[in-house]
C-alpha atoms as a PDB file:
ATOM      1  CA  UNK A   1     113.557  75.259 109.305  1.00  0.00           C
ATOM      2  CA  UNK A   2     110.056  74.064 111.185  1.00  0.00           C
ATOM      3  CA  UNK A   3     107.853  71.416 110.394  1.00  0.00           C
ATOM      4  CA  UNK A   4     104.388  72.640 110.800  1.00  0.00           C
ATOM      5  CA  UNK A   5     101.273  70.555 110.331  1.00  0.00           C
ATOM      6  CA  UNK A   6      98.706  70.586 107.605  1.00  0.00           C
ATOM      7  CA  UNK A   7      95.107  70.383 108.751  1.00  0.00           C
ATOM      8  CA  UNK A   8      91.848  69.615 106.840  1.00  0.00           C
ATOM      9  CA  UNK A   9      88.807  71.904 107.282  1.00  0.00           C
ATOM     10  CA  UNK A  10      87.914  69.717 110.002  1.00  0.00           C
ATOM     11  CA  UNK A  11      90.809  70.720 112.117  1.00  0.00           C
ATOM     12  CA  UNK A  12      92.719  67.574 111.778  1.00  0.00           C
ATOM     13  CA  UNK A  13      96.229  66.490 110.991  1.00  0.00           C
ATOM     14  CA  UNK A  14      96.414  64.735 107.371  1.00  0.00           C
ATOM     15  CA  UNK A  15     100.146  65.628 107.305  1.00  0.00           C
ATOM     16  CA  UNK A  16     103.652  67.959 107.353  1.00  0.00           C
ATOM     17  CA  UNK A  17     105.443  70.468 105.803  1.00  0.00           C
ATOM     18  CA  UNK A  18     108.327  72.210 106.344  1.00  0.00           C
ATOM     19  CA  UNK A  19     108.826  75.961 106.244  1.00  0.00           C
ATOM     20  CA  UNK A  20     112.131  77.390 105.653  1.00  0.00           C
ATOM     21  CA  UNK A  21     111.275  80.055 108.754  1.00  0.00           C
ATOM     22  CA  UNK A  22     113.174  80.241 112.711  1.00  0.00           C
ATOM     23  CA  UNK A  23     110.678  80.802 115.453  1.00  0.00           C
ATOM     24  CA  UNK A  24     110.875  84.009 116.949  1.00  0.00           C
ATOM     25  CA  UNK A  25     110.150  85.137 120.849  1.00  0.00           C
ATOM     26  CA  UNK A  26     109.967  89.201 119.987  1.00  0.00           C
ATOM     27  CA  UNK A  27     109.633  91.620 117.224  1.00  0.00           C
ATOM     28  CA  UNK A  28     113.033  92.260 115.633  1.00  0.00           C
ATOM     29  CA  UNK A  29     114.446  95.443 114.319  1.00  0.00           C
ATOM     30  CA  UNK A  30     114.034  94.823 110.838  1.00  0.00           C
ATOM     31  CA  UNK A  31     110.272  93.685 111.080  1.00  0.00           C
ATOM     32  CA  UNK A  32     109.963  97.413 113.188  1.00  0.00           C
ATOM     33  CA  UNK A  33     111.570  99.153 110.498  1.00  0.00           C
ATOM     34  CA  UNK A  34     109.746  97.535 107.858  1.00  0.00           C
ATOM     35  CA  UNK A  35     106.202  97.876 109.101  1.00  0.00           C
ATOM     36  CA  UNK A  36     106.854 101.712 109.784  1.00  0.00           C
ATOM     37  CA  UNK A  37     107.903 102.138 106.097  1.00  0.00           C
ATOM     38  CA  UNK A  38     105.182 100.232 104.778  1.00  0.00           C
ATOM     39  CA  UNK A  39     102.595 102.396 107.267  1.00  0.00           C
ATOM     40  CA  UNK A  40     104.335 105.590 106.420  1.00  0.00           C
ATOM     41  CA  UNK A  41     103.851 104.739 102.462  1.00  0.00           C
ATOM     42  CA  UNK A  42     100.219 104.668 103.159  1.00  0.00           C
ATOM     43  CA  UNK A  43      99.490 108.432 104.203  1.00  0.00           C
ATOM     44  CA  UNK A  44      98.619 110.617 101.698  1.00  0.00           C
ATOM     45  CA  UNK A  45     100.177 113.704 102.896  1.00  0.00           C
ATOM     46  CA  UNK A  46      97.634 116.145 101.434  1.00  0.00           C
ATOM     47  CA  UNK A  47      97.077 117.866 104.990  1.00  0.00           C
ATOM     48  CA  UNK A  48      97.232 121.598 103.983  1.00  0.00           C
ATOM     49  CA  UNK A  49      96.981 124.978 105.592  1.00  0.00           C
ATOM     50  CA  UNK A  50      96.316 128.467 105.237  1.00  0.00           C
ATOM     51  CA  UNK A  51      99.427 130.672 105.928  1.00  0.00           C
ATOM     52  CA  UNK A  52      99.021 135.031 106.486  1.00  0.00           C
ATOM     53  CA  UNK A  53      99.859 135.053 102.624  1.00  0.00           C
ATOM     54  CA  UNK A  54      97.089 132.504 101.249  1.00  0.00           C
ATOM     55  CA  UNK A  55      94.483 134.120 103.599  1.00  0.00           C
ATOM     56  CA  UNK A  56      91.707 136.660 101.768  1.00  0.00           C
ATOM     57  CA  UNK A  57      91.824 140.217 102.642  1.00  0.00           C
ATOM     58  CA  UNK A  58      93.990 141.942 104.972  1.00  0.00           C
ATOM     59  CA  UNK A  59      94.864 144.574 102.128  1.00  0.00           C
ATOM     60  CA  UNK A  60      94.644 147.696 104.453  1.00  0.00           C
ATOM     61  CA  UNK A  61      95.476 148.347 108.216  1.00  0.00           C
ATOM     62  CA  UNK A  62      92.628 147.606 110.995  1.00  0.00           C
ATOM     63  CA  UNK A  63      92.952 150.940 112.538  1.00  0.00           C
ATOM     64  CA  UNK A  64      95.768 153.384 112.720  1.00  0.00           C
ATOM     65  CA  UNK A  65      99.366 152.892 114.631  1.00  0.00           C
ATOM     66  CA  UNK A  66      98.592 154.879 117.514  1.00  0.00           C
ATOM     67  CA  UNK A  67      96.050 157.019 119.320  1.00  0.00           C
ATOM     68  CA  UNK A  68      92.868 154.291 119.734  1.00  0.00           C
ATOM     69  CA  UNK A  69      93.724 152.574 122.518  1.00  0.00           C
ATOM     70  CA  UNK A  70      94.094 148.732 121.163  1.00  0.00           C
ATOM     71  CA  UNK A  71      97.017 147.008 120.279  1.00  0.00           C
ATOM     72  CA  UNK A  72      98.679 147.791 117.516  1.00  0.00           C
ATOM     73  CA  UNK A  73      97.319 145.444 114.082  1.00  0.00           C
ATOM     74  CA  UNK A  74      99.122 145.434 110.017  1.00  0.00           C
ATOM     75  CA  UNK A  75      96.350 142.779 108.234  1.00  0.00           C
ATOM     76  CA  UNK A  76      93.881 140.751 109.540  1.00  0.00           C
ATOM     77  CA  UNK A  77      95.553 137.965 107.935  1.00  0.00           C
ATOM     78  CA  UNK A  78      97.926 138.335 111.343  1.00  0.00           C
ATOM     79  CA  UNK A  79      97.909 134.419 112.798  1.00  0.00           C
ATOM     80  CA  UNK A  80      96.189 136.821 115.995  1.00  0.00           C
ATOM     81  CA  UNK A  81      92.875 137.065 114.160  1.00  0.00           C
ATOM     82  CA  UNK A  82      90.395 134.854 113.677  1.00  0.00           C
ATOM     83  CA  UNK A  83      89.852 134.059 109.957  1.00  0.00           C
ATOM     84  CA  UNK A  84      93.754 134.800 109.561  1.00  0.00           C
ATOM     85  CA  UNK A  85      96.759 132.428 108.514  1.00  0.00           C
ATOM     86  CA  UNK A  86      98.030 129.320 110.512  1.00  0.00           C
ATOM     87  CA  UNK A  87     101.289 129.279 112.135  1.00  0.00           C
ATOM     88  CA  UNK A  88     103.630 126.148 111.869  1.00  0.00           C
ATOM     89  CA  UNK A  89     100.460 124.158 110.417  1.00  0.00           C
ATOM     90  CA  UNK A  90     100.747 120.964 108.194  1.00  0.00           C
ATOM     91  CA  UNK A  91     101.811 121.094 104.343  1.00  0.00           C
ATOM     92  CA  UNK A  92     101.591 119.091 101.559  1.00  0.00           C
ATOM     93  CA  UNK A  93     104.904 116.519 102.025  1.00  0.00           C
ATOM     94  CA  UNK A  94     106.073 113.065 100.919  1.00  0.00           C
ATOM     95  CA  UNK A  95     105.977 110.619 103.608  1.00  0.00           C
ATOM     96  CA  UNK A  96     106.938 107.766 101.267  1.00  0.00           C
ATOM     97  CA  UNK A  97     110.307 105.978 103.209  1.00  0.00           C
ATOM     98  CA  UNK A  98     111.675 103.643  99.998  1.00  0.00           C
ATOM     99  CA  UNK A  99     113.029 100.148 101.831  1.00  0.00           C
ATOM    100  CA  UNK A 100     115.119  97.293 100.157  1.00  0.00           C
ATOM    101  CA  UNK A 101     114.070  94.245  98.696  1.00  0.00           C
ATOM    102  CA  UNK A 102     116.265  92.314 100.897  1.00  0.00           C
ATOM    103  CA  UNK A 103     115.558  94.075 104.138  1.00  0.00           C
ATOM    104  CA  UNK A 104     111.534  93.303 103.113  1.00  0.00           C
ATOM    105  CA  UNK A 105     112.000  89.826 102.567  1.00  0.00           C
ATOM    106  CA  UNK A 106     114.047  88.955 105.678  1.00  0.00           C
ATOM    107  CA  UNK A 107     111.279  91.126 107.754  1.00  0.00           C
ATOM    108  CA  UNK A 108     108.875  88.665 106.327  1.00  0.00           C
ATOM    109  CA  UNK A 109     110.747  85.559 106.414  1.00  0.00           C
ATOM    110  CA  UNK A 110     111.083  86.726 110.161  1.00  0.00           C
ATOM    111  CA  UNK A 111     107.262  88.044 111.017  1.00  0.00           C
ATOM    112  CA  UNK A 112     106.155  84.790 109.885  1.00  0.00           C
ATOM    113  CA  UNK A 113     108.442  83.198 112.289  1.00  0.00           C
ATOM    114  CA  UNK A 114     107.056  85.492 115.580  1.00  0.00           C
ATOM    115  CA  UNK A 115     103.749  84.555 114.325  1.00  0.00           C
ATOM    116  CA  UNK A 116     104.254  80.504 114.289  1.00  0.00           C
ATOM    117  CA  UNK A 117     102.232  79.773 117.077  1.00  0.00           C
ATOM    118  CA  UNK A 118      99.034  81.062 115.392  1.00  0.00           C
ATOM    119  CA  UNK A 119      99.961  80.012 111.717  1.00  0.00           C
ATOM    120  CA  UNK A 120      97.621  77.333 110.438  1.00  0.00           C
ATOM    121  CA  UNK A 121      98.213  75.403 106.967  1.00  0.00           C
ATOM    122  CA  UNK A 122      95.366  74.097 105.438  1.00  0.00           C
ATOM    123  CA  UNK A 123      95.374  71.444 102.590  1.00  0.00           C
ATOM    124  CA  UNK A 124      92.452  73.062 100.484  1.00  0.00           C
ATOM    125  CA  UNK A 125      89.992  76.174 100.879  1.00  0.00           C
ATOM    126  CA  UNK A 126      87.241  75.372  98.427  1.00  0.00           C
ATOM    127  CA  UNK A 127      83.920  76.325  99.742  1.00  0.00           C
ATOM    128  CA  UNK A 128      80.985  75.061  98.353  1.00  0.00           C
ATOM    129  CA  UNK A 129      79.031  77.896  98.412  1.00  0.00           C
ATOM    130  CA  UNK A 130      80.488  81.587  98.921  1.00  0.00           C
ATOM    131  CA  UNK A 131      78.787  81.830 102.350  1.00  0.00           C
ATOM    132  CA  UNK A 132      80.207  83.562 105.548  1.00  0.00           C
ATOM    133  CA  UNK A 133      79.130  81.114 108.120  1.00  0.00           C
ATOM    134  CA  UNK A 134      80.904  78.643 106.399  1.00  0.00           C
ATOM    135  CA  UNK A 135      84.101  80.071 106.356  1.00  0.00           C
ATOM    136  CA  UNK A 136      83.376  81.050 110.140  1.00  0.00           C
ATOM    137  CA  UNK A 137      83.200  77.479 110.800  1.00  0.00           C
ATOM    138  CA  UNK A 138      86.163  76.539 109.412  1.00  0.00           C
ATOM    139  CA  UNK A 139      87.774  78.805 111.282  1.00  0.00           C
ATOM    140  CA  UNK A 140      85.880  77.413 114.385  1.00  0.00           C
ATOM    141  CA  UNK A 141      87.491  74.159 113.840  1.00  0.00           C
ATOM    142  CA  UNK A 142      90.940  75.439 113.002  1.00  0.00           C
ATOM    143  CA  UNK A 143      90.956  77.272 116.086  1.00  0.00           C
ATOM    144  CA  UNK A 144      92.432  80.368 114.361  1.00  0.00           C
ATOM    145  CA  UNK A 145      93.295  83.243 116.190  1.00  0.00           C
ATOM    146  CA  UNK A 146      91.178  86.763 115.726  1.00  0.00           C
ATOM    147  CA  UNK A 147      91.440  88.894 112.692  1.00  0.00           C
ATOM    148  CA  UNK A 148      93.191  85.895 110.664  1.00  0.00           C
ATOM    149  CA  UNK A 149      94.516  86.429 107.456  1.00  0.00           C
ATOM    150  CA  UNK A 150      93.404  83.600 104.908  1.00  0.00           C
ATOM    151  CA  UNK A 151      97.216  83.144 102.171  1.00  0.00           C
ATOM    152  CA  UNK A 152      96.130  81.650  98.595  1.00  0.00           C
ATOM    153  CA  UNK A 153      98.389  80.318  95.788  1.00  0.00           C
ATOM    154  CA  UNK A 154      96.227  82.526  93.148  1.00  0.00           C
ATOM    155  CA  UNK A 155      93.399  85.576  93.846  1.00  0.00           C
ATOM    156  CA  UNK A 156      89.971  83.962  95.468  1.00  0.00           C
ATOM    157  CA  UNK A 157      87.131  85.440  94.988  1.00  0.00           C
ATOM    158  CA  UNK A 158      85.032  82.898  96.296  1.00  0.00           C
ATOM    159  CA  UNK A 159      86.854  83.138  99.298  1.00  0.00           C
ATOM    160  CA  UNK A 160      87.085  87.026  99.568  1.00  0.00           C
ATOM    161  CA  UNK A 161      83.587  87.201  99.282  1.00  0.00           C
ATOM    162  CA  UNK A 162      82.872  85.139 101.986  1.00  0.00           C
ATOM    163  CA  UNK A 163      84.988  86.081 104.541  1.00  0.00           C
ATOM    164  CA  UNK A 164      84.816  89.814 104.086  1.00  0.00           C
ATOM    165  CA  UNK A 165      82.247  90.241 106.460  1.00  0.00           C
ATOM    166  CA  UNK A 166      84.310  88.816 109.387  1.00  0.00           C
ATOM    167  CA  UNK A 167      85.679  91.546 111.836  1.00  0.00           C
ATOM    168  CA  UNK A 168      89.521  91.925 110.344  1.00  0.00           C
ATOM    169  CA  UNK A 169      89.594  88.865 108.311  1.00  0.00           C
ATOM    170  CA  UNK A 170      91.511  89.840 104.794  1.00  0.00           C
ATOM    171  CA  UNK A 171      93.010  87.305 101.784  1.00  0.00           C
ATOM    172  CA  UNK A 172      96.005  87.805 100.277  1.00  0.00           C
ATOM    173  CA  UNK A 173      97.915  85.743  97.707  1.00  0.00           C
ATOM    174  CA  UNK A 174     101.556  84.483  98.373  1.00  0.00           C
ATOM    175  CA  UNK A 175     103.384  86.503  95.809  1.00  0.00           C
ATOM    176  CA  UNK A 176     101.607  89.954  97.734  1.00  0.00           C
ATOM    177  CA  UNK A 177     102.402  88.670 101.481  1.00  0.00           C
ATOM    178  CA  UNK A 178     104.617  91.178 103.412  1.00  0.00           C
ATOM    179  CA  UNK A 179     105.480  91.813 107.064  1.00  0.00           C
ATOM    180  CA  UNK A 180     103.098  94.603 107.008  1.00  0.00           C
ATOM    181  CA  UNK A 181      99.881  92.111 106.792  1.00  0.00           C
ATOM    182  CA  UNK A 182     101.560  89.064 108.856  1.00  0.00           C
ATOM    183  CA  UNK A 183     102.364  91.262 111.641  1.00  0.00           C
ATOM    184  CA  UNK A 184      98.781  93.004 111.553  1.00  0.00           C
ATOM    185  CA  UNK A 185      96.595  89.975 111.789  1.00  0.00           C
ATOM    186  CA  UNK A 186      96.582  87.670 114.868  1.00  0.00           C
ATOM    187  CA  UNK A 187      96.467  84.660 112.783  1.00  0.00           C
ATOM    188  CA  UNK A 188      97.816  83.747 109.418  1.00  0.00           C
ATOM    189  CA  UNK A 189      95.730  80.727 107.559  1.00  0.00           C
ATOM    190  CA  UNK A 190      97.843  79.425 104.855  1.00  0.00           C
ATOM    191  CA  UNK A 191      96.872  76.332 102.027  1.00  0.00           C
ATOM    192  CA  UNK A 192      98.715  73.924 101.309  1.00  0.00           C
ATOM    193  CA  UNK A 193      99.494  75.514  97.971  1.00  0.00           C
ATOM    194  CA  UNK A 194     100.536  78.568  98.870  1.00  0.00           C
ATOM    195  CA  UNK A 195     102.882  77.871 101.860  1.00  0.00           C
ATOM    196  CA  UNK A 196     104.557  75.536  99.187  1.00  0.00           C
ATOM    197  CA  UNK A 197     104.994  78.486  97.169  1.00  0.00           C
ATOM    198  CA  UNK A 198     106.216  80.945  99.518  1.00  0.00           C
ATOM    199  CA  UNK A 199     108.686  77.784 101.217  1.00  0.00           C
ATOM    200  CA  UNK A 200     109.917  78.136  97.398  1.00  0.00           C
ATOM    201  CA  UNK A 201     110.510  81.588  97.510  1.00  0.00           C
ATOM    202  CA  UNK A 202     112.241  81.703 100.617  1.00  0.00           C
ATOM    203  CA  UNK A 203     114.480  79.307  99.719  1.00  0.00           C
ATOM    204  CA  UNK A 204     115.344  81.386  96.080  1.00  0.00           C
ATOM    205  CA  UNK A 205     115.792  84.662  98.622  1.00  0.00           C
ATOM    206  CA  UNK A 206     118.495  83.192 100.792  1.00  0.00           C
ATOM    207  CA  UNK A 207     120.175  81.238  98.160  1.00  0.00           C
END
């Protein structure tokens, strides 16, 4: 359990909360394991090629066995020729790695621990108008790390539109945080409503 401080868009301390998280000096095994699954579910795995047997033409035999001279040829669907099959290349495959529920949670319960030092609550987000230098300022006085990660209670458009345009700044609600994101961003930017709600959650995962 940390206490971590809740700023106003100013940058300054209007109070505490607690977080049911340890701090953490390294990445652990399980936030490893978990970030390669989540990575690995991303890739398609359409990558396709040509073997000698998908290959057009080739029906009949370059030149005879013997007698020319060359080296001996069956198709020119041989790997040897150019136009011909691939040897060894990629297939279509499944990369998809399924992970448990439990084993995601903890790797989030501890990402957001490695990450306390740049982990910034905020008591409200509203902008008053859906404008990127505003949220760039806010960030300015917050003193958030690069490519920060701004954590609602509920979906914000307002605030998606806004910050969209800064290099590797992303929103995410609570409910779809995951070790994946935390551990990609340099900074996570939390309001006060949501890091109430995910202090809640944490709290029903480890009961």
């Amino acid at each position: 359990m940390v206490t971590v401080d809740v700023l106003n868009r100013e940058g300054s301390k209007v109070g505490e909360l607690e977080l049911p998280v340890d701090a953490l000096d390294e990445v652990t095994v399980t936030i490893s394991n978990v970030v390669r699954a989540y990575m690995a579910n991303q890739r398609r795995g359409t990558a396709a090629t040509k073997t000698r047997g998908m290959v057009t033409g080739g029906g009949r035999k370059p030149w005879r066995q013997k007698g020319t001279g060359r080296a001996r040829h069956g198709s020119r669907r041989s790997p040897l020729w150019v136009g011909g099959g691939i040897i060894f290349g990629p297939q279509p495959r499944d990369y998809t790695q399924r992970t448990p529920t439990k084993m995601k949670r903890r790797a989030l319960i501890e990402a957001l621990g490695y990450r306390l030092g740049s982990l910034k609550v905020v008591d409200e987000l509203t902008l008053a108008e859906n404008k990127t230098r505003e949220v760039a300022s806010i960030l300015a006085k917050l003193e958030a790390a690069s490519k920060p990660l701004f954590v609602t209670a509920e979906a914000d458009r307002g605030l998606w539109l806004a910050s969209r345009n800064i290099p590797g700044c992303r929103t995410a609600r609570v409910d779809d945080l995951n070790a994946y994101l935390v551990m990609w961003h340099g900074g996570v930017v939390f309001t006060k409503a949501a890091a109430l709600r995910l202090a809640e959650n944490i709290k029903g995962w480890v009961r």
